[in-house]
PDB file of N, CA and C in Angstrom:
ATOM      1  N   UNK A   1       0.824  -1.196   0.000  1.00  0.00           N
ATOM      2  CA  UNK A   1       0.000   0.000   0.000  1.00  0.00           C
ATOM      3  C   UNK A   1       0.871   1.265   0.000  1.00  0.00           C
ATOM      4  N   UNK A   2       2.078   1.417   0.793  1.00  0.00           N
ATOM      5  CA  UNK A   2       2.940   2.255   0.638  1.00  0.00           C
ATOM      6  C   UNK A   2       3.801   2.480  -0.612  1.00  0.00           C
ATOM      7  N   UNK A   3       3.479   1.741  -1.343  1.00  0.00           N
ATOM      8  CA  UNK A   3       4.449   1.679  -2.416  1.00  0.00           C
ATOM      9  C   UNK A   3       3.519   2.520  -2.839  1.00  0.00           C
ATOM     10  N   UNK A   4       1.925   2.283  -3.545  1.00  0.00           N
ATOM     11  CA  UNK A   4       1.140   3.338  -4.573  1.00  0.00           C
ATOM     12  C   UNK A   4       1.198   4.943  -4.046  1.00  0.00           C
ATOM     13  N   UNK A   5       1.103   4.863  -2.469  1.00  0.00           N
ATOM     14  CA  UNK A   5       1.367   6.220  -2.450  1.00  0.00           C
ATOM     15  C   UNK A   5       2.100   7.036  -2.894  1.00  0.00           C
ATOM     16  N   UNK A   6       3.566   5.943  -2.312  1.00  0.00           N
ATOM     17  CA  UNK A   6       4.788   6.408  -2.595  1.00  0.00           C
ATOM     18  C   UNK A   6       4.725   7.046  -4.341  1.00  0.00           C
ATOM     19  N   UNK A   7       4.392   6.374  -5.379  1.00  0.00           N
ATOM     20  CA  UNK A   7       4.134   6.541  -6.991  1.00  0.00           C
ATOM     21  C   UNK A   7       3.599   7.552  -6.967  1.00  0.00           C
ATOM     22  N   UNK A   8       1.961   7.860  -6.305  1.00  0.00           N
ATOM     23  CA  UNK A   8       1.323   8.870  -6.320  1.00  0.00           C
ATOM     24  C   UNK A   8       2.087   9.847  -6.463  1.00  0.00           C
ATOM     25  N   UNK A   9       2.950   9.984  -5.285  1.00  0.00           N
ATOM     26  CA  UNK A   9       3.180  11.553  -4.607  1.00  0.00           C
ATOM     27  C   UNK A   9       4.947  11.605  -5.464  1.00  0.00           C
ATOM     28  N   UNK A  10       5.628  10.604  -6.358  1.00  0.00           N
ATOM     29  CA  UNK A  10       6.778  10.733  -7.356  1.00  0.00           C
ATOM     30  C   UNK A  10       5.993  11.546  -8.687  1.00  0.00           C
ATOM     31  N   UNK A  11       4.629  10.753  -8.948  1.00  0.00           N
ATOM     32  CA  UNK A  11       4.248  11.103 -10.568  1.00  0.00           C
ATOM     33  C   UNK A  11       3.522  12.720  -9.822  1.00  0.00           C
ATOM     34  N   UNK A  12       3.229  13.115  -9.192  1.00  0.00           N
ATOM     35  CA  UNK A  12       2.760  14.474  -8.560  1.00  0.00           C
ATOM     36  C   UNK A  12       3.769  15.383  -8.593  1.00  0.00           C
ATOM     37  N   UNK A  13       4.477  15.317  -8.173  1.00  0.00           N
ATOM     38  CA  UNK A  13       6.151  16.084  -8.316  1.00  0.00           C
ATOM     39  C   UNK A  13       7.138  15.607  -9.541  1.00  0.00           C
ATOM     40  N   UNK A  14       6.964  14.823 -10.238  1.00  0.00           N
ATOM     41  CA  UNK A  14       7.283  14.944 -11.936  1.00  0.00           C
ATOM     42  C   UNK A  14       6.330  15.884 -12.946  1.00  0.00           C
ATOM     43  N   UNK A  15       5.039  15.664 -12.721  1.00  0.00           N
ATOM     44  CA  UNK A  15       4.483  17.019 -13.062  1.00  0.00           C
ATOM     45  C   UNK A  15       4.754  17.952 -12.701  1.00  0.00           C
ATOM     46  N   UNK A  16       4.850  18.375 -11.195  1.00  0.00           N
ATOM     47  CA  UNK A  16       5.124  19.747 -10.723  1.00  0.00           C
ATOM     48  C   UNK A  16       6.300  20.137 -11.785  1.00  0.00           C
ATOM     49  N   UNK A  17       7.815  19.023 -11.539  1.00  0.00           N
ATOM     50  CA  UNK A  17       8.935  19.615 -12.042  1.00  0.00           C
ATOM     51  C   UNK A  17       8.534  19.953 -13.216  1.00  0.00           C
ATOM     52  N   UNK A  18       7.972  19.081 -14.372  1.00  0.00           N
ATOM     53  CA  UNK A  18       8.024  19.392 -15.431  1.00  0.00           C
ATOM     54  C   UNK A  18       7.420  20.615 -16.032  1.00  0.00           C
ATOM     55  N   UNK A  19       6.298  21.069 -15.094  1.00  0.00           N
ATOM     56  CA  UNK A  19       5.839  22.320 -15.539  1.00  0.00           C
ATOM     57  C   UNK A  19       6.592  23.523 -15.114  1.00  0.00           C
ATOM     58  N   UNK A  20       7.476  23.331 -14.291  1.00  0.00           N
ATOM     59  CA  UNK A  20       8.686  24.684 -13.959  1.00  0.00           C
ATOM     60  C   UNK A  20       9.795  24.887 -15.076  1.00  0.00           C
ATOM     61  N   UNK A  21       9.682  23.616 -15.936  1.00  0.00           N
ATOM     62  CA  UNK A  21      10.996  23.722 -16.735  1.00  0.00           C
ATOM     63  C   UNK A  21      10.405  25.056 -18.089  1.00  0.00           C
ATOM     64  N   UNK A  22      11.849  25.578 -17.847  1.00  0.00           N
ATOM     65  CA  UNK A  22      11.508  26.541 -19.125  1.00  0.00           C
ATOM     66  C   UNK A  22      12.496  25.931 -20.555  1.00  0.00           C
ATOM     67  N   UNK A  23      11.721  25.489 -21.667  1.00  0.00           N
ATOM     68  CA  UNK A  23      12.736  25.104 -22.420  1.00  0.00           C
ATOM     69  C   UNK A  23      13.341  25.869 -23.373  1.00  0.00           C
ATOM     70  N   UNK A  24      12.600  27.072 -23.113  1.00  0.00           N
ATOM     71  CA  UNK A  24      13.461  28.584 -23.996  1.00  0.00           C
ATOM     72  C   UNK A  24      14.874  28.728 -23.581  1.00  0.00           C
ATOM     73  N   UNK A  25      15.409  28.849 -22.217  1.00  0.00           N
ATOM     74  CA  UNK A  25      16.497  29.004 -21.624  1.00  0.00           C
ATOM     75  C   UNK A  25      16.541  27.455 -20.523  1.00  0.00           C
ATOM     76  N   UNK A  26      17.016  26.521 -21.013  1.00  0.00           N
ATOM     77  CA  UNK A  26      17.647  25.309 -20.546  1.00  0.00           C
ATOM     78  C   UNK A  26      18.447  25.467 -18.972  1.00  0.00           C
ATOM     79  N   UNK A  27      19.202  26.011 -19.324  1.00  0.00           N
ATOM     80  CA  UNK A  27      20.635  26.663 -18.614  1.00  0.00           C
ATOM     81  C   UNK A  27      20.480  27.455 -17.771  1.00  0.00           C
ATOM     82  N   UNK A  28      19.274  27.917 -17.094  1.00  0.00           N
ATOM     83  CA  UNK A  28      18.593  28.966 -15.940  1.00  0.00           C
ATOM     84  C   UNK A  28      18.662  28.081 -14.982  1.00  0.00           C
ATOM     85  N   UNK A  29      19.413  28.868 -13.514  1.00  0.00           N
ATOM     86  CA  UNK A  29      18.979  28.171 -12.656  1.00  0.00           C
ATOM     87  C   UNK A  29      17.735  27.461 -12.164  1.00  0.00           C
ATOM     88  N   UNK A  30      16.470  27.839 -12.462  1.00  0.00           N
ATOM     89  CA  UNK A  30      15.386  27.663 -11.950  1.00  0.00           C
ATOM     90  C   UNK A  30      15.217  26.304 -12.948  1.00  0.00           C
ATOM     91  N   UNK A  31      15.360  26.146 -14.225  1.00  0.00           N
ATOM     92  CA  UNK A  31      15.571  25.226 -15.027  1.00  0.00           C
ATOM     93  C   UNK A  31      16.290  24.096 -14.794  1.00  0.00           C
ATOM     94  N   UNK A  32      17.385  24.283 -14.128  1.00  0.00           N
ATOM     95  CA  UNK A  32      18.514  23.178 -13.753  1.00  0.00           C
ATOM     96  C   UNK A  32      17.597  22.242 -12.184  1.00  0.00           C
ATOM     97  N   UNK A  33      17.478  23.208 -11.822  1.00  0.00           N
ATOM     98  CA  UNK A  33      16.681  22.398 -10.472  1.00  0.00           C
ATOM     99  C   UNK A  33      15.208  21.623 -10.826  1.00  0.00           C
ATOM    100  N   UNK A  34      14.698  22.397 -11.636  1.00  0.00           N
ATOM    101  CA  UNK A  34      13.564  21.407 -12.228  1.00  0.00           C
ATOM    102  C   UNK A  34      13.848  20.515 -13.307  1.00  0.00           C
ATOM    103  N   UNK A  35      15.157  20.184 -13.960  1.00  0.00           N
ATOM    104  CA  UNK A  35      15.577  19.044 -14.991  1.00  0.00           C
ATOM    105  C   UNK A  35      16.158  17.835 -13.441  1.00  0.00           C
ATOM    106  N   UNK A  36      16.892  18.716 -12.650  1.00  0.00           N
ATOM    107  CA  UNK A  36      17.501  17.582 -11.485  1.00  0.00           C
ATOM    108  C   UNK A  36      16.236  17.079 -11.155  1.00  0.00           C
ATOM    109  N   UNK A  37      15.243  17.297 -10.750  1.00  0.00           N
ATOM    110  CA  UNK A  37      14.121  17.101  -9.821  1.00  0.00           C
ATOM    111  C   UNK A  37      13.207  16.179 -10.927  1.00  0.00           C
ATOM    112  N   UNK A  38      12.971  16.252 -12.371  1.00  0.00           N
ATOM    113  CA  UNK A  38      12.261  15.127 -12.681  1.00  0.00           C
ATOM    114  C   UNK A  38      13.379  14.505 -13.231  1.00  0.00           C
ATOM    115  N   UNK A  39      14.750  14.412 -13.591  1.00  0.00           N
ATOM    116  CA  UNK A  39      15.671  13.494 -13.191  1.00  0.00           C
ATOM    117  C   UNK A  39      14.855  11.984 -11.974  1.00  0.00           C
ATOM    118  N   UNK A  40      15.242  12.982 -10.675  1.00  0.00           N
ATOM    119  CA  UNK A  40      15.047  12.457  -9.284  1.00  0.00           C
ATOM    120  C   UNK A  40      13.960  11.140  -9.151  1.00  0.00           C
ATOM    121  N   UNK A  41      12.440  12.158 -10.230  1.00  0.00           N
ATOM    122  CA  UNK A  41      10.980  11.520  -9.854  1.00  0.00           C
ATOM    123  C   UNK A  41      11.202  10.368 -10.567  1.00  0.00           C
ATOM    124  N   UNK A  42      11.758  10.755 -11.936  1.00  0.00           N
ATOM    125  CA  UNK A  42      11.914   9.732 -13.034  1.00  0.00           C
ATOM    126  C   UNK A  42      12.262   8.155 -12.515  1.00  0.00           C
ATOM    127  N   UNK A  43      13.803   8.569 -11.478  1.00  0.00           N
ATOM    128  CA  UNK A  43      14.269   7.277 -10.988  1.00  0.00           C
ATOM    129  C   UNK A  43      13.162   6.706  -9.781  1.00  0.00           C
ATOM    130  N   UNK A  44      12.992   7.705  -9.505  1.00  0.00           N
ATOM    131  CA  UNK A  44      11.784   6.656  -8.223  1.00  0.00           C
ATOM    132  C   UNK A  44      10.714   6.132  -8.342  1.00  0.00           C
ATOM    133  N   UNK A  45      10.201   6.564  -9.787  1.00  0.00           N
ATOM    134  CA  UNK A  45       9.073   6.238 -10.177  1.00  0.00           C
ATOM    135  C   UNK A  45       9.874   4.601 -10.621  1.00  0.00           C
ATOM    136  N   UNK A  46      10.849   4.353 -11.594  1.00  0.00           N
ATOM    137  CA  UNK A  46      11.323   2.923 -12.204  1.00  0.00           C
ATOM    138  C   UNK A  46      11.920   2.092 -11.024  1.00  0.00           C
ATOM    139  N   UNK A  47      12.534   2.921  -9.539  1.00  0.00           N
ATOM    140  CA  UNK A  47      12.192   2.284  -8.954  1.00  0.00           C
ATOM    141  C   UNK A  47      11.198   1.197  -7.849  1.00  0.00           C
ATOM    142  N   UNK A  48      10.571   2.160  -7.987  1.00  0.00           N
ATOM    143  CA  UNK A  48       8.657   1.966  -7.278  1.00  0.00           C
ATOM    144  C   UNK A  48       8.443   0.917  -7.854  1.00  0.00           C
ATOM    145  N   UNK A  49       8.410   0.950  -9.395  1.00  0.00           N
ATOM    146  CA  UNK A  49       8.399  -0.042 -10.646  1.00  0.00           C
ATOM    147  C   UNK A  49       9.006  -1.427 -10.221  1.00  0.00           C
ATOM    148  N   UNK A  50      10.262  -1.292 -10.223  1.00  0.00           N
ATOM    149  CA  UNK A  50      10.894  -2.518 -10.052  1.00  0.00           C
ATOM    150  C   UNK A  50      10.252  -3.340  -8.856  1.00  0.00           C
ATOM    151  N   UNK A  51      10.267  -2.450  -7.769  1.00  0.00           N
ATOM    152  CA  UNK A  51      10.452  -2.821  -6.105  1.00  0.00           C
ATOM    153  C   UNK A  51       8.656  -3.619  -6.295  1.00  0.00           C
ATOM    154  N   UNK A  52       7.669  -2.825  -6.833  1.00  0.00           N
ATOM    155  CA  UNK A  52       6.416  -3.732  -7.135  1.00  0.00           C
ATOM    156  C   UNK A  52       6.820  -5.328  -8.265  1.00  0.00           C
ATOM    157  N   UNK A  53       6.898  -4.863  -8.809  1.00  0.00           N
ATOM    158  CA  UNK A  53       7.474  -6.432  -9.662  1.00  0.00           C
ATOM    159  C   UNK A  53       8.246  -7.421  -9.257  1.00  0.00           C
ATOM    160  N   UNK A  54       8.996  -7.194  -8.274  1.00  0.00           N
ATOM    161  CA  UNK A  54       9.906  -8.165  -7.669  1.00  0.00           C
ATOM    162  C   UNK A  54       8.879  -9.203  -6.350  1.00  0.00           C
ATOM    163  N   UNK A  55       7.984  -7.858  -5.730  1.00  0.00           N
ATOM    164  CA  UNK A  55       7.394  -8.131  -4.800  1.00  0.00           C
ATOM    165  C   UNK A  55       6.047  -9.266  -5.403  1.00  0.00           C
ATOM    166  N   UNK A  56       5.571  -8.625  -6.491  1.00  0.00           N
ATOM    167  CA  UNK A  56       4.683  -9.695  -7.509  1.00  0.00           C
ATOM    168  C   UNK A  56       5.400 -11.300  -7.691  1.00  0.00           C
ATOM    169  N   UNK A  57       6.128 -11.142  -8.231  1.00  0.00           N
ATOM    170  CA  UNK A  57       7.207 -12.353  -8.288  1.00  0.00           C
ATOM    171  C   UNK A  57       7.899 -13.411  -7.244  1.00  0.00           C
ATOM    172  N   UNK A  58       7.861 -12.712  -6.143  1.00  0.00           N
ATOM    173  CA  UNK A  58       7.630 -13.816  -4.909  1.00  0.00           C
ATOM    174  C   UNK A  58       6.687 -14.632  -4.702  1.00  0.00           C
ATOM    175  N   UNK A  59       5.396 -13.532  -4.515  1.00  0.00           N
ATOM    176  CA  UNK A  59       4.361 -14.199  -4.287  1.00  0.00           C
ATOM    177  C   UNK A  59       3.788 -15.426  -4.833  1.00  0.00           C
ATOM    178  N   UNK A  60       4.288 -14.562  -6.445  1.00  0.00           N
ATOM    179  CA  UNK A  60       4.117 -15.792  -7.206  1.00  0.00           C
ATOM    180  C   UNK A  60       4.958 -17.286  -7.047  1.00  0.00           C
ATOM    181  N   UNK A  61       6.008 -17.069  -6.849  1.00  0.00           N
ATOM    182  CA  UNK A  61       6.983 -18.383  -6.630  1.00  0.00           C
ATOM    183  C   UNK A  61       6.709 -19.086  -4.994  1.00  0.00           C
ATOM    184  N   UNK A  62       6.143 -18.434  -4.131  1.00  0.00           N
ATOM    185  CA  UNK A  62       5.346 -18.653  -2.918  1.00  0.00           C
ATOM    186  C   UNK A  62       4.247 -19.638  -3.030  1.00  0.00           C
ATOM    187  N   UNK A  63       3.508 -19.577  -4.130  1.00  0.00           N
ATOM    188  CA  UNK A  63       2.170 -20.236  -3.831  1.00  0.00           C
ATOM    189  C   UNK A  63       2.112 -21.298  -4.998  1.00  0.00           C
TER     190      UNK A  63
END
């Protein structure tokens, strides 16, 4: 159950970042912190990803 939240509140703040990015000027600070930041969501979201699939895959080899 913690995991979907966890997704929720990554894909919530990958939007946020992505709507701060300005792609007129790349190279703006305010730009750099919102490319790091859905960087950030990006990986936690494929990890969320993984960490559910692995957890699927027990279960399955469990029963």
């Amino acid at each position: 159950m913690k995991n979907y939240i966890f997704l929720i509140l990554a894909t919530i703040l990958l939007v946020f970042n992505i709507s701060k990015l300005n792609l007129e000027n790349i190279y703006s600070n305010d730009s750099k912190i919102a490319l790091i930041g859905v960087l950030a969501c990006s990986c936690a979201i494929i990890l969320l990803t993984i960490l559910h699939l692995s957890k699927k895959i027990k279960d399955k080899t469990k029963s």
